[in-house]
N, C-alpha and C. Protein backbone atom coordinates (compact mmCIF):
# COMPACT_ATOMS: atom_id res chain seq x y z
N UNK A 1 95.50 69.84 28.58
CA UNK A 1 95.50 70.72 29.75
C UNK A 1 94.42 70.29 30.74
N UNK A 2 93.21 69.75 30.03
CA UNK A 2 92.39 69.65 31.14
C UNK A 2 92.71 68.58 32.14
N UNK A 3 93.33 67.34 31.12
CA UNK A 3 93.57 66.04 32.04
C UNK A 3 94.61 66.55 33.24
N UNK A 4 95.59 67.38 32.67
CA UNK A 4 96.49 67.91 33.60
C UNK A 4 95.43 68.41 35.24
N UNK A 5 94.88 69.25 35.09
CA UNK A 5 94.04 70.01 35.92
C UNK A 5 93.38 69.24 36.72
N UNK A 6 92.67 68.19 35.97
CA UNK A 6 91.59 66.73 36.68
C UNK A 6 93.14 66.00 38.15
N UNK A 7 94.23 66.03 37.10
CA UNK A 7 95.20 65.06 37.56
C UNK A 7 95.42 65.76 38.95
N UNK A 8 95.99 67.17 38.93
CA UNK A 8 95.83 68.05 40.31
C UNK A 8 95.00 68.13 41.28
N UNK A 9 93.57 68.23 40.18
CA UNK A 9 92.58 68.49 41.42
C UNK A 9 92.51 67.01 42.38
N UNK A 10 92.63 65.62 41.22
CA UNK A 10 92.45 64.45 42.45
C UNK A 10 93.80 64.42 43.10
N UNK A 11 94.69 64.93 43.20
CA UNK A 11 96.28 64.52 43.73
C UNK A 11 95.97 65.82 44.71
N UNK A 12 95.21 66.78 44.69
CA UNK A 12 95.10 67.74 45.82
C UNK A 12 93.86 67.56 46.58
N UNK A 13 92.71 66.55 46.43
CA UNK A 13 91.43 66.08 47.04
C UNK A 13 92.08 65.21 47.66
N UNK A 14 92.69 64.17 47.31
CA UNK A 14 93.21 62.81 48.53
C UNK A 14 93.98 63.44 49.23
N UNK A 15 94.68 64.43 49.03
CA UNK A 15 95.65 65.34 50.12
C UNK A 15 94.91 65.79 51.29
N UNK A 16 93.89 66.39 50.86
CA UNK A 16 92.66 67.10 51.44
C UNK A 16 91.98 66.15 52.48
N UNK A 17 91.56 65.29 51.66
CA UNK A 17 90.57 63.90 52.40
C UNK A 17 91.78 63.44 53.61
N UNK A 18 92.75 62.53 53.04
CA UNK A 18 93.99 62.48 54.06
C UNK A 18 94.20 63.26 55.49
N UNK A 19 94.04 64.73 55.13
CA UNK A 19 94.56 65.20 56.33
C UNK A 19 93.19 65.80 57.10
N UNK A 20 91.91 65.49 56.53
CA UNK A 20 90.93 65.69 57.21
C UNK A 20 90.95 64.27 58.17
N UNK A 21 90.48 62.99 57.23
CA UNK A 21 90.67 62.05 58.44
C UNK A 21 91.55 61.93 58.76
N UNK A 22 92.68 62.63 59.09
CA UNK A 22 93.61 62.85 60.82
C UNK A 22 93.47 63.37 61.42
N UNK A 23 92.72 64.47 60.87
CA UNK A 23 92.41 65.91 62.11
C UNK A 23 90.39 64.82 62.47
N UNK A 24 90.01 64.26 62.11
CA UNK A 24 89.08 63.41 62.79
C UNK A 24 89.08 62.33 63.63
N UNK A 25 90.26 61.81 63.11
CA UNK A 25 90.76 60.64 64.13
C UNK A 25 91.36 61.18 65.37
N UNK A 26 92.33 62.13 65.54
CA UNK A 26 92.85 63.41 65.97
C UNK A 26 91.30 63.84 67.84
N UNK A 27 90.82 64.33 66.44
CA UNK A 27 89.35 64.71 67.51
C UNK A 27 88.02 63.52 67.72
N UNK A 28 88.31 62.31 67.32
CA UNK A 28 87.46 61.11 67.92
C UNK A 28 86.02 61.25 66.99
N UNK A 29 86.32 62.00 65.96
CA UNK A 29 85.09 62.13 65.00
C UNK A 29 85.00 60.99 63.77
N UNK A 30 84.05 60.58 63.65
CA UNK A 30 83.50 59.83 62.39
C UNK A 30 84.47 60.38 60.98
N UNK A 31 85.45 59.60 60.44
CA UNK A 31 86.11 59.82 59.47
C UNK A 31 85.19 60.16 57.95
N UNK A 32 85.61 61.26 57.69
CA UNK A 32 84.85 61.57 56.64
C UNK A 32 83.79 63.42 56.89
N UNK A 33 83.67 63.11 58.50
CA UNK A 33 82.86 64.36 58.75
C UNK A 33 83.72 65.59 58.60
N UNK A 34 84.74 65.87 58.59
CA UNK A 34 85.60 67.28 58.49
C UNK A 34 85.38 67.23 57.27
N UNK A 35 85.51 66.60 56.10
CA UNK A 35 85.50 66.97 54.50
C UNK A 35 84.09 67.20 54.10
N UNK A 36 83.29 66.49 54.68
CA UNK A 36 81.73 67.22 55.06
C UNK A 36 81.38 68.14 55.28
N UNK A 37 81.76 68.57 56.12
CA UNK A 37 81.97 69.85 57.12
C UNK A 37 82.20 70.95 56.49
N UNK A 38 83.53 70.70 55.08
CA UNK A 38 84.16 71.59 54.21
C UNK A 38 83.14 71.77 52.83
N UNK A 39 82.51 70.52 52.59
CA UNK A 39 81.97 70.99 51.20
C UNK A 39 80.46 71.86 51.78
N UNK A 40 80.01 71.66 53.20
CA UNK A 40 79.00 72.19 53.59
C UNK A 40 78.82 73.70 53.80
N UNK A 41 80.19 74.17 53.84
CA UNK A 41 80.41 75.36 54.05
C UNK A 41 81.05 75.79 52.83
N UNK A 42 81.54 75.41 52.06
CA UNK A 42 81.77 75.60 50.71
C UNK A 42 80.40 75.96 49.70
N UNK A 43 78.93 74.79 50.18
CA UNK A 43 77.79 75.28 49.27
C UNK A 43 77.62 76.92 49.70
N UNK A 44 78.08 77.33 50.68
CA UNK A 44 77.47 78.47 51.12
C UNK A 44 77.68 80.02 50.62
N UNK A 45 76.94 80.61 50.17
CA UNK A 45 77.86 82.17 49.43
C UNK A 45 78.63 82.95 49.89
N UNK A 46 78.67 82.82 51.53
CA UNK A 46 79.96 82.95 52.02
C UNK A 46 80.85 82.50 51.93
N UNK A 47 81.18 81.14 51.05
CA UNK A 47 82.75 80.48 50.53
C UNK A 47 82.61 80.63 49.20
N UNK A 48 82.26 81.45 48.33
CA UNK A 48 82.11 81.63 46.67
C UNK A 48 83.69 82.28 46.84
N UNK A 49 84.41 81.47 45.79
CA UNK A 49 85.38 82.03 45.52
C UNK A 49 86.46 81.62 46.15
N UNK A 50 86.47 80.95 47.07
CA UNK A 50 87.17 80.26 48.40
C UNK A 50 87.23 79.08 48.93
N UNK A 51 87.58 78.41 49.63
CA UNK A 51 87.22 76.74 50.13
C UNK A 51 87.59 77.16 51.83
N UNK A 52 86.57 76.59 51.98
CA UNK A 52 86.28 76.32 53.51
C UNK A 52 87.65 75.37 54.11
N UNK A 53 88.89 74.75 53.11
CA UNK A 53 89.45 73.72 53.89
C UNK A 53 90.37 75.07 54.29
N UNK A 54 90.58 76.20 54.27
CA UNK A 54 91.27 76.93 55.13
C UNK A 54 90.91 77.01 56.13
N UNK A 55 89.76 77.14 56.66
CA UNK A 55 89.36 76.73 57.91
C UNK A 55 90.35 76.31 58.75
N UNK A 56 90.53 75.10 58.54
CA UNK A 56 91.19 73.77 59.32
C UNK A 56 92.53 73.50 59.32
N UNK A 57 93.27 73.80 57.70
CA UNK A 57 94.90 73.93 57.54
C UNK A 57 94.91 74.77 56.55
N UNK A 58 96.86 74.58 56.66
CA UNK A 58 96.87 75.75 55.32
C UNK A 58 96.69 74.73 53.99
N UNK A 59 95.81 74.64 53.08
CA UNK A 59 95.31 73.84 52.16
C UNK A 59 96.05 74.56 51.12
N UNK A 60 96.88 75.40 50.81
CA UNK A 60 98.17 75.88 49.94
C UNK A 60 99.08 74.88 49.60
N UNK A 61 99.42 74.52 51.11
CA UNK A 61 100.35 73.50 50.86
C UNK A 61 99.77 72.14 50.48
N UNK A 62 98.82 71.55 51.06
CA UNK A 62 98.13 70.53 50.24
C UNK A 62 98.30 71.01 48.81
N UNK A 63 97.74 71.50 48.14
CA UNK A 63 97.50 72.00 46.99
C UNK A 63 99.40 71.92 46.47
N UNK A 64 100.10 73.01 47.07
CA UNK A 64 101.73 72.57 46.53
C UNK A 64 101.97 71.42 46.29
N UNK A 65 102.06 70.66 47.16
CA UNK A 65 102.06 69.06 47.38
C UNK A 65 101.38 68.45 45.91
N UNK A 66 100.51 68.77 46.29
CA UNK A 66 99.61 67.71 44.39
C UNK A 66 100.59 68.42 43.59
N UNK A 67 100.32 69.63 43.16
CA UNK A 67 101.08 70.12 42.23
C UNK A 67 102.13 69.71 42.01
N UNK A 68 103.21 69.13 42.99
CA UNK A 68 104.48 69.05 42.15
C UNK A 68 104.78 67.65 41.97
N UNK A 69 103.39 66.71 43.02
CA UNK A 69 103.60 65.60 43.01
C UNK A 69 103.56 65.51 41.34
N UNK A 70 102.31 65.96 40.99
CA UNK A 70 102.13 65.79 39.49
C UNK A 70 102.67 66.32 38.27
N UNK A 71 103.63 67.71 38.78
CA UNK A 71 104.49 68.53 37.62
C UNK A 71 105.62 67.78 37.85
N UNK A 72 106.45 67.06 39.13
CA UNK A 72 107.45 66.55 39.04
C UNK A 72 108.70 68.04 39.34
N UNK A 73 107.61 69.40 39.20
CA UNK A 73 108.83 70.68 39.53
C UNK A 73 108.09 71.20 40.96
N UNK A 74 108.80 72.02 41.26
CA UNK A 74 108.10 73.31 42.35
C UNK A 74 107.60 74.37 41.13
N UNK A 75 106.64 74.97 42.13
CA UNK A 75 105.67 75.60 41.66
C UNK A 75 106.50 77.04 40.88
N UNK A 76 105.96 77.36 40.05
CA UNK A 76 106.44 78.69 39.73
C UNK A 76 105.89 79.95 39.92
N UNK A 77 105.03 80.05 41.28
CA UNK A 77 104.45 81.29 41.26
C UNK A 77 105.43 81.79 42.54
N UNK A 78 106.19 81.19 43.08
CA UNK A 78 106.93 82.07 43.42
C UNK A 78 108.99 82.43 43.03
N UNK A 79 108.86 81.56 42.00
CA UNK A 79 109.97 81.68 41.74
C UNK A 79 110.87 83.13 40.80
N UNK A 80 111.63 83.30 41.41
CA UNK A 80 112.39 84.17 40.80
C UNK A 80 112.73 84.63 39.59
N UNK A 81 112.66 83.41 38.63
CA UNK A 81 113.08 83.70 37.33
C UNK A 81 112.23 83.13 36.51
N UNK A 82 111.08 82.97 36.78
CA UNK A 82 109.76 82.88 35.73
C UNK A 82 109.15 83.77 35.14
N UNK A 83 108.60 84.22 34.37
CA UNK A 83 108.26 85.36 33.72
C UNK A 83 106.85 85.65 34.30
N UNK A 84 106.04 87.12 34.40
CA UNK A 84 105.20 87.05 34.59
C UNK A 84 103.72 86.36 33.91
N UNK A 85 103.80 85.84 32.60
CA UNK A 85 103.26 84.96 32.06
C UNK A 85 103.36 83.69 32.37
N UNK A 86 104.37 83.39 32.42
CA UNK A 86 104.57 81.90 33.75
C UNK A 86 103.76 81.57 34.65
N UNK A 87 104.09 83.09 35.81
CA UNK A 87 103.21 82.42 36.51
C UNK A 87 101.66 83.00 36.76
N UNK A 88 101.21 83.93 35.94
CA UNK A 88 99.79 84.03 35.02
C UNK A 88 99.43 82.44 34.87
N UNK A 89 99.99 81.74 33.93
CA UNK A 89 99.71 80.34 33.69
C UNK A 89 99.87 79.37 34.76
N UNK A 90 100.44 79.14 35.48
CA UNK A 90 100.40 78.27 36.93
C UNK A 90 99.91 78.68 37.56
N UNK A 91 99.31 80.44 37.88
CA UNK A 91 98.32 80.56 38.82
C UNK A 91 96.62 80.06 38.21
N UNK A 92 97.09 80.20 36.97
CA UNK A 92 95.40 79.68 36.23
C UNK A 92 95.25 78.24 36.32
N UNK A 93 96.02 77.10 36.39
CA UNK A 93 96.26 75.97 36.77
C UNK A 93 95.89 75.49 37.64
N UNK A 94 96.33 76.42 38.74
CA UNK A 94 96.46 75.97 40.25
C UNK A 94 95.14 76.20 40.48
N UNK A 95 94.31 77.73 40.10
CA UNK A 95 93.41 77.94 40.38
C UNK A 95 91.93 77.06 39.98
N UNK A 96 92.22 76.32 38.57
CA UNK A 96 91.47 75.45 38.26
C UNK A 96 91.34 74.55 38.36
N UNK A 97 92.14 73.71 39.25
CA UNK A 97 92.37 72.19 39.90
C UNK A 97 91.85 72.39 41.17
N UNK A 98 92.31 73.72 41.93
CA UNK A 98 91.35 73.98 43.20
C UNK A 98 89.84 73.71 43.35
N UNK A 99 89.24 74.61 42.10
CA UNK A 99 87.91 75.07 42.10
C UNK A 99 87.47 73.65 41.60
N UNK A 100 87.89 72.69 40.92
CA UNK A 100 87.56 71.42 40.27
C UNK A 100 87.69 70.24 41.45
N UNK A 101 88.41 70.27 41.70
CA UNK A 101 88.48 69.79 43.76
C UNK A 101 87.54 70.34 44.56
N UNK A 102 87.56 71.49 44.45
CA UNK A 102 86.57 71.98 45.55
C UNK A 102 84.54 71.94 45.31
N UNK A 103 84.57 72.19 43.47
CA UNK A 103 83.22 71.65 43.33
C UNK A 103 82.67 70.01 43.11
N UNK A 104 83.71 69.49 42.95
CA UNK A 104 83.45 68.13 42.76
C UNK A 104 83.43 67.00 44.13
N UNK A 105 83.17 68.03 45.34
CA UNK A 105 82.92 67.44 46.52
C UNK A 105 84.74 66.84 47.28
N UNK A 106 85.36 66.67 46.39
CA UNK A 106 86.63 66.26 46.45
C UNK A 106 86.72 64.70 46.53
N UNK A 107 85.82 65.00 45.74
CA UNK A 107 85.46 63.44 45.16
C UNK A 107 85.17 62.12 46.33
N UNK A 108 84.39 62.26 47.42
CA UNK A 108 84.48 61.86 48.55
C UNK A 108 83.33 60.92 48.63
N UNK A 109 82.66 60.88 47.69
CA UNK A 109 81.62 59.93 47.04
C UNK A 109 81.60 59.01 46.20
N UNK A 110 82.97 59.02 45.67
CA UNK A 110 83.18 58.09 44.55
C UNK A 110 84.05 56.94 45.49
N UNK A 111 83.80 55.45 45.23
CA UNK A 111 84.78 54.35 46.01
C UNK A 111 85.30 53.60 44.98
């Protein structure tokens, strides 16, 4: 499970990184400073619990995106015929690949 979670959080950080340097290239900024920008406001106790990349987009769908890149399904928290333990368990998933993305800088230090 955990490798699963690691596998999300980096398949939802390059999503992240990705569409920051466009929205930098976009605005003529130094590539790299919007995901800066995000973990800077992320140290802050006003983003406990949250990620600053809402700010900027809807980072849901980033996040969808990894997810199914890496489940190979769509998500089951909103599907119809999943049980509520289902998606108990894909929201605990989702939620821990976020927070593992979101404290690990989104890995924007590692080359």
């Amino acid at each position: 499970m955990t490798d699963q979670i690691e596998t999300i959080a980096r398949a939802f950080a390059a999503t992240i990184t990705t569409a920051c340097a466009e929205l930098d290239a976009e605005n003529g900024q130094a590539i790299g400073s919007l995901v800066l920008e995000i973990n800077t406001r992320n140290a802050k106790p006003e983003y406990a619990g949250c990620c600053a990349s809402h700010d900027f987009f809807d980072a849901n769908m980033a996040m969808d995106a990894a997810f199914q890149q890496v489940t190979g399904r769509e998500t089951l928290l909103i599907s119809d015929t999943a049980t509520d333990e289902e998606k108990e368990a894909e929201a605990a998933l989702w939620n821990a690949a976020w927070n593992m993305a979101s404290k690990a800088g989104f890995w924007i230090n590692e080359a």
